[in-house]
Protein backbone atom coordinates (compact mmCIF):
# COMPACT_ATOMS: atom_id res chain seq x y z
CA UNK A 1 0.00 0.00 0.00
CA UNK A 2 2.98 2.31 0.53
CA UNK A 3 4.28 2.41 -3.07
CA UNK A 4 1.13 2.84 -4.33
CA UNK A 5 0.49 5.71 -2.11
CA UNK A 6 3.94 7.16 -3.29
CA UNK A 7 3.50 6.27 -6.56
CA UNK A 8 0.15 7.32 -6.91
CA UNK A 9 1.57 10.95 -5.82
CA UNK A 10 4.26 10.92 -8.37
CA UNK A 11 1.79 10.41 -11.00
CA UNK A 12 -0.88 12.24 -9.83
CA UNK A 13 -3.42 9.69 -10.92
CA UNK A 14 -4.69 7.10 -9.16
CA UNK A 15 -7.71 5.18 -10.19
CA UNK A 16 -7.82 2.25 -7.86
CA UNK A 17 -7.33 2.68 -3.93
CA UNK A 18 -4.18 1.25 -2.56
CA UNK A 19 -5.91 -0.92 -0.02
CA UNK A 20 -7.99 -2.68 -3.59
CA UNK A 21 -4.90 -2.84 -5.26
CA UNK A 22 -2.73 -4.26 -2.48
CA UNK A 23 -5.48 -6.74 -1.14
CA UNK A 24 -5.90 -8.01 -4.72
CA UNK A 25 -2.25 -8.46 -5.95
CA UNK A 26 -0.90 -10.53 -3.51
CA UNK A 27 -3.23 -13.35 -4.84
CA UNK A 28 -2.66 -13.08 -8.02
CA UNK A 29 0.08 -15.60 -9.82
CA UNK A 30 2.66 -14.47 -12.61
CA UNK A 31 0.70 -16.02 -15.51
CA UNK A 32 -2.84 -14.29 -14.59
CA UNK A 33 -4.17 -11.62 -16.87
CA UNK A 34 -4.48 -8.06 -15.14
CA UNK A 35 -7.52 -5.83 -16.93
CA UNK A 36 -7.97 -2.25 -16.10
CA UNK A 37 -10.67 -0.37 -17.72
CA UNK A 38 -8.97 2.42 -17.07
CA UNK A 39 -5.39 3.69 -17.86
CA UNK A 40 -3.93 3.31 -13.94
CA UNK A 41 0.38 3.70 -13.63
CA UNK A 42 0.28 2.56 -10.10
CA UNK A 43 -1.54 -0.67 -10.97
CA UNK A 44 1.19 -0.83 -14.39
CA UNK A 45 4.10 0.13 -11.39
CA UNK A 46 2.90 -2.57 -9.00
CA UNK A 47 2.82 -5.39 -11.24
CA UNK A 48 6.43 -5.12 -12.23
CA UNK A 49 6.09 -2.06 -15.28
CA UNK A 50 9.37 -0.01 -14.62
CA UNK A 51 8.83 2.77 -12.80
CA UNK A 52 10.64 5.11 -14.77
CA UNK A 53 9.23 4.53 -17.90
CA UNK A 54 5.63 4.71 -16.87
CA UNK A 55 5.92 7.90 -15.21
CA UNK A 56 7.39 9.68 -17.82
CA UNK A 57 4.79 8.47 -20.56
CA UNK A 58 3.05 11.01 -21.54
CA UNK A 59 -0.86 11.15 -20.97
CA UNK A 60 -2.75 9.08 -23.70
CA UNK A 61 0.52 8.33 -25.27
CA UNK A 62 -1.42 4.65 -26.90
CA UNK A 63 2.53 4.05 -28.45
CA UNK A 64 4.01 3.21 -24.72
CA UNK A 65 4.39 -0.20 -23.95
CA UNK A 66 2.86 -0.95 -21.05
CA UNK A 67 4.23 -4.14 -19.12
CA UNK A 68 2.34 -6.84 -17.13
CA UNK A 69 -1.06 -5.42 -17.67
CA UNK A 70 -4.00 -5.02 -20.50
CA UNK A 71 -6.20 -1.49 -20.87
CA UNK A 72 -9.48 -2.45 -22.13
CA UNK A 73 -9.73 -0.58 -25.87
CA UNK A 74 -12.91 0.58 -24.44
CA UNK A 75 -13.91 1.33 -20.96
CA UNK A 76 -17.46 0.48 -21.25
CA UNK A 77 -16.71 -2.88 -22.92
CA UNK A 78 -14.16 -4.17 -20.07
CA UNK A 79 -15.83 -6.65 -18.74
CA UNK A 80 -16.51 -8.48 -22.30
CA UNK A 81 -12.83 -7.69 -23.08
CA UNK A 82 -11.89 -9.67 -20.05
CA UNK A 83 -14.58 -12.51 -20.52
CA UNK A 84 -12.84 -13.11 -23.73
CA UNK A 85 -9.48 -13.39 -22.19
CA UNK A 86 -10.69 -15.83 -19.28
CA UNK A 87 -12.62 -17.76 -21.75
CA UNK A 88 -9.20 -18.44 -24.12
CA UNK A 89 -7.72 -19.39 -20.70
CA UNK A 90 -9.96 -22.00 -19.59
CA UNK A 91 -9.98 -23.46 -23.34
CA UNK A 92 -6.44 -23.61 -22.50
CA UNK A 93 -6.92 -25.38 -19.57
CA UNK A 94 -4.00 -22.97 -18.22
CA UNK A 95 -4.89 -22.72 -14.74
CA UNK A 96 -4.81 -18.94 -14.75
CA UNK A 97 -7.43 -16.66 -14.20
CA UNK A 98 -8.33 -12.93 -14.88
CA UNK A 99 -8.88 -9.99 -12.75
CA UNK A 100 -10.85 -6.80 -13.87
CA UNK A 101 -10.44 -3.38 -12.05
CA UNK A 102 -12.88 -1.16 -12.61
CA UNK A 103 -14.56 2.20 -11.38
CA UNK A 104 -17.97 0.86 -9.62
CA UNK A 105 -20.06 2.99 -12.14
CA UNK A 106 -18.63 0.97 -15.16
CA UNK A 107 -20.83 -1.68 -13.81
CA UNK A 108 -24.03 -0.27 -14.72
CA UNK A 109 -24.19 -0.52 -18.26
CA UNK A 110 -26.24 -3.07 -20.49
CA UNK A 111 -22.92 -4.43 -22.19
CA UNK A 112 -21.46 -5.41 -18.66
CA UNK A 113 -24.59 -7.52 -17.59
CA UNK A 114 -24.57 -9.31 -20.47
CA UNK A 115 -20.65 -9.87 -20.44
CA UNK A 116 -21.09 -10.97 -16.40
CA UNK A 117 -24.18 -13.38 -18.20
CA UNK A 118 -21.81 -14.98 -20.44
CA UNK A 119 -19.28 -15.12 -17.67
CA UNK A 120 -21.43 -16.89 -15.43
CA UNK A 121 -23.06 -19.43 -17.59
CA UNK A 122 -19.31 -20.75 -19.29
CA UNK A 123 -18.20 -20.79 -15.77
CA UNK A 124 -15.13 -18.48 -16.89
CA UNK A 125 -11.95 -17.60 -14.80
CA UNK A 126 -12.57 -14.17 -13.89
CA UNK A 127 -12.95 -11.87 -11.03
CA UNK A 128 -13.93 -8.33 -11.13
CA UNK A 129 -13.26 -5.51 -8.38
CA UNK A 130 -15.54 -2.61 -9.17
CA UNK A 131 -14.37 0.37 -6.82
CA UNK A 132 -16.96 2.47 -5.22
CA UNK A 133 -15.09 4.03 -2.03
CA UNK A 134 -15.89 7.31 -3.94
CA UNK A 135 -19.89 6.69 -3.48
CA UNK A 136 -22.01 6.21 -0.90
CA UNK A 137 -23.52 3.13 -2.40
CA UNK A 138 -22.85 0.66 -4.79
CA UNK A 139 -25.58 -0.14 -7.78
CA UNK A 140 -26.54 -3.23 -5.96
CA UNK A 141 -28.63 -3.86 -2.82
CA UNK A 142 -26.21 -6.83 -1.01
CA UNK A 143 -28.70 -7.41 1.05
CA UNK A 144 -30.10 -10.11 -1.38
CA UNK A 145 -33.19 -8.69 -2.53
CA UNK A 146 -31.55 -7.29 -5.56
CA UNK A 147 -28.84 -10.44 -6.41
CA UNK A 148 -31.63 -13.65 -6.43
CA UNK A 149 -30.78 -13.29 -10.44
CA UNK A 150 -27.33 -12.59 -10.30
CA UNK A 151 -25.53 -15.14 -12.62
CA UNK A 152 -22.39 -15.02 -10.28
CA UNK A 153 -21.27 -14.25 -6.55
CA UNK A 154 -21.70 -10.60 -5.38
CA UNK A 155 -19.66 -10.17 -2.68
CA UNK A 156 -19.63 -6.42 -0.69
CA UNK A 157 -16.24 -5.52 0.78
CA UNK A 158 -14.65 -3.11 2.74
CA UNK A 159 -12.85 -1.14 0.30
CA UNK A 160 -10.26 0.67 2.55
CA UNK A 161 -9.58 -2.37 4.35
CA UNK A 162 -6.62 -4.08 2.86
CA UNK A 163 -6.94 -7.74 5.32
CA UNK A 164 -10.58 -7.74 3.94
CA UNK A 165 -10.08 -7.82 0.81
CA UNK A 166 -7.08 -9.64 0.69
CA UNK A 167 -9.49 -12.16 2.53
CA UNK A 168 -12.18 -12.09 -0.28
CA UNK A 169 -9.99 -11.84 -3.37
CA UNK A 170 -8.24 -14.96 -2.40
CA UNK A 171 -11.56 -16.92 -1.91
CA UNK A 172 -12.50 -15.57 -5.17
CA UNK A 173 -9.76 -16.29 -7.42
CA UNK A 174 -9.47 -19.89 -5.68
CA UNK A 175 -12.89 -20.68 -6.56
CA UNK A 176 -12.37 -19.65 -10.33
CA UNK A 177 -8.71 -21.62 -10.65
CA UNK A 178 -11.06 -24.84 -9.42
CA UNK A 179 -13.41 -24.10 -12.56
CA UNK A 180 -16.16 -22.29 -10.19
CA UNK A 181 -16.84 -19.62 -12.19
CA UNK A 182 -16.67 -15.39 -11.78
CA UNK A 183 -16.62 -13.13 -9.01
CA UNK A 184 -18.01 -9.90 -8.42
CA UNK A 185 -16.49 -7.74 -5.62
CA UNK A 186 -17.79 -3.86 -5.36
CA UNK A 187 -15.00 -2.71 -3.33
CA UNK A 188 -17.70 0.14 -1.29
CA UNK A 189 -17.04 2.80 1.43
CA UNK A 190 -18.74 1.46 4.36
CA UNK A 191 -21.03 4.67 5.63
CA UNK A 192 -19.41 5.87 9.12
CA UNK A 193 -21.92 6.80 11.93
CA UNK A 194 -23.12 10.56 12.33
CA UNK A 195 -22.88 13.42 9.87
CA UNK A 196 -19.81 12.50 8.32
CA UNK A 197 -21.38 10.24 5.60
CA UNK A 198 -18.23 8.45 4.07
CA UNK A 199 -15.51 6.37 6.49
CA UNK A 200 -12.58 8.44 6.16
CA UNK A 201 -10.24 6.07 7.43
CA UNK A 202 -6.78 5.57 6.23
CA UNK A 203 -6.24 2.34 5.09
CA UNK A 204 -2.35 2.02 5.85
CA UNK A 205 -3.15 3.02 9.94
CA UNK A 206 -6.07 1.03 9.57
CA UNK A 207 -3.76 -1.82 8.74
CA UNK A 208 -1.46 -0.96 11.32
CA UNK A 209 -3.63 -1.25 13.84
CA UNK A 210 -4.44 -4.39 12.87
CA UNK A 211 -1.01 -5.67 12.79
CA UNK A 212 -0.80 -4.02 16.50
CA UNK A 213 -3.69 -5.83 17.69
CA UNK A 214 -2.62 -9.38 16.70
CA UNK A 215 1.58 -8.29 18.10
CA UNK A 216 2.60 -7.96 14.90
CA UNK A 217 4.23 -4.65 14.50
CA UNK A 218 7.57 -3.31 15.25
CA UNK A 219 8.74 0.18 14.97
CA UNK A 220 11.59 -0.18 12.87
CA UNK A 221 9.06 -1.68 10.63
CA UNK A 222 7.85 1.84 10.03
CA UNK A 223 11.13 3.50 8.88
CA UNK A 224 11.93 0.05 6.94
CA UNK A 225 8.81 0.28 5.00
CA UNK A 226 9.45 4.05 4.05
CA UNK A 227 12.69 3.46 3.22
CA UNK A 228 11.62 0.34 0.57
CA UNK A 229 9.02 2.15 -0.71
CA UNK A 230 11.10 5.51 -1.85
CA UNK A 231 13.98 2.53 -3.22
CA UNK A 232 11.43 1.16 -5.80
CA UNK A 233 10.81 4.53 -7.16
């Protein structure tokens, strides 16, 4: 979550909160496919793009290479673009799966239902994050009434809480590597009691204080961290 924070600030852009990002990557194997509907240099940076290179590409420069990660051609047609990916990867029988990032309202159009459709009923390796910690609410009611049709899981996560969805990304992309089919995770800013509306915790003290509570953290660990995160710059 650190270089993504730092990186994030280098390139003033950041699509994808570092806690989504973070959670999701470290269950994700060399060989999976990495979609992002939208152009994002942290996500590029933290799946092993050089630094360097990406931040000094200039904005919609479409002739930069961009390492260990696919843009969708078109935003609205993501999910289909990845569907088509995770469907040449279970014909291959590879073992692999893909995972989607997305901003939540991509998720409302006609053209992602009926890629999600397709998704669900050829049982395809694919998992998509949809990131709403900038709403209040997500497009779907997760309290059931709304997913009875769904043709995949729905799943609602804490979206600034790095353990959780480290914790539901790695059910998620387990169940598709065993031929389960897709996963959808809206990534959502749980509502914080009183006026304030939005939780505006930060997810890297949020995640030391979890480390804290389960004796965990060390100091040092603080200045270490820092250090690392400013060397892979």
């Amino acid at each position: 979550m650190l270089r993504a924070r730092d990186h994030a600030k280098r390139s003033r852009s950041s699509h994808f909160g570092e806690a989504i990002l973070a959670g999701t990557l470290e269950n994700t194997a060399e060989l999976d496919t990495i979609v992002s509907a939208t152009p994002s240099p942290v996500l590029e940076i933290l799946r092993g793009a050089d630094p360097a290179t990406v931040l000094a590409r200039k904005k919609n420069d479409e002739d930069s290479p961009r390492e260990s990660k696919i843009i969708a051609p078109d935003p609205e047609m993501f999910c289909s673009f990845a569907a088509g990916i995770a469907c040449a990867l279970r014909r291959a029988a590879s073992g692999s799966v893909v995972i989607a990032f997305a901003p939540g309202k991509l998720t409302r159009s006609r053209g992602f239902h009926r890629a999600v459709e397709f998704a669900g009923a050829q049982r395809l390796p694919l998992v998509v994050l949809a990131d709403w910690t900038d709403s209040r609410t997500s497009s779907r009611n997760h309290d059931g009434s709304s997913l009875s049709h769904w043709p995949s899981p729905t799943i609602a996560v804490d979206g600034r809480d790095v353990i959780a969805v480290y914790r539901v990304t790695k059910e998620a992309t387990s169940a598709a590597r065993r031929g389960h089919g897709p996963t959808l995770i809206d990534c959502v800013n749980f509502l914080a009691p009183g006026p304030r509306g939005r939780d505006t915790r930060d997810p890297l003290k949020t995640f030391r204080a979890y480390l804290e509570r389960h004796h965990a953290w060390d100091n040092s660990l603080d200045t270490s961290t820092r250090d690392d995160g400013r060397s892979k710059q």
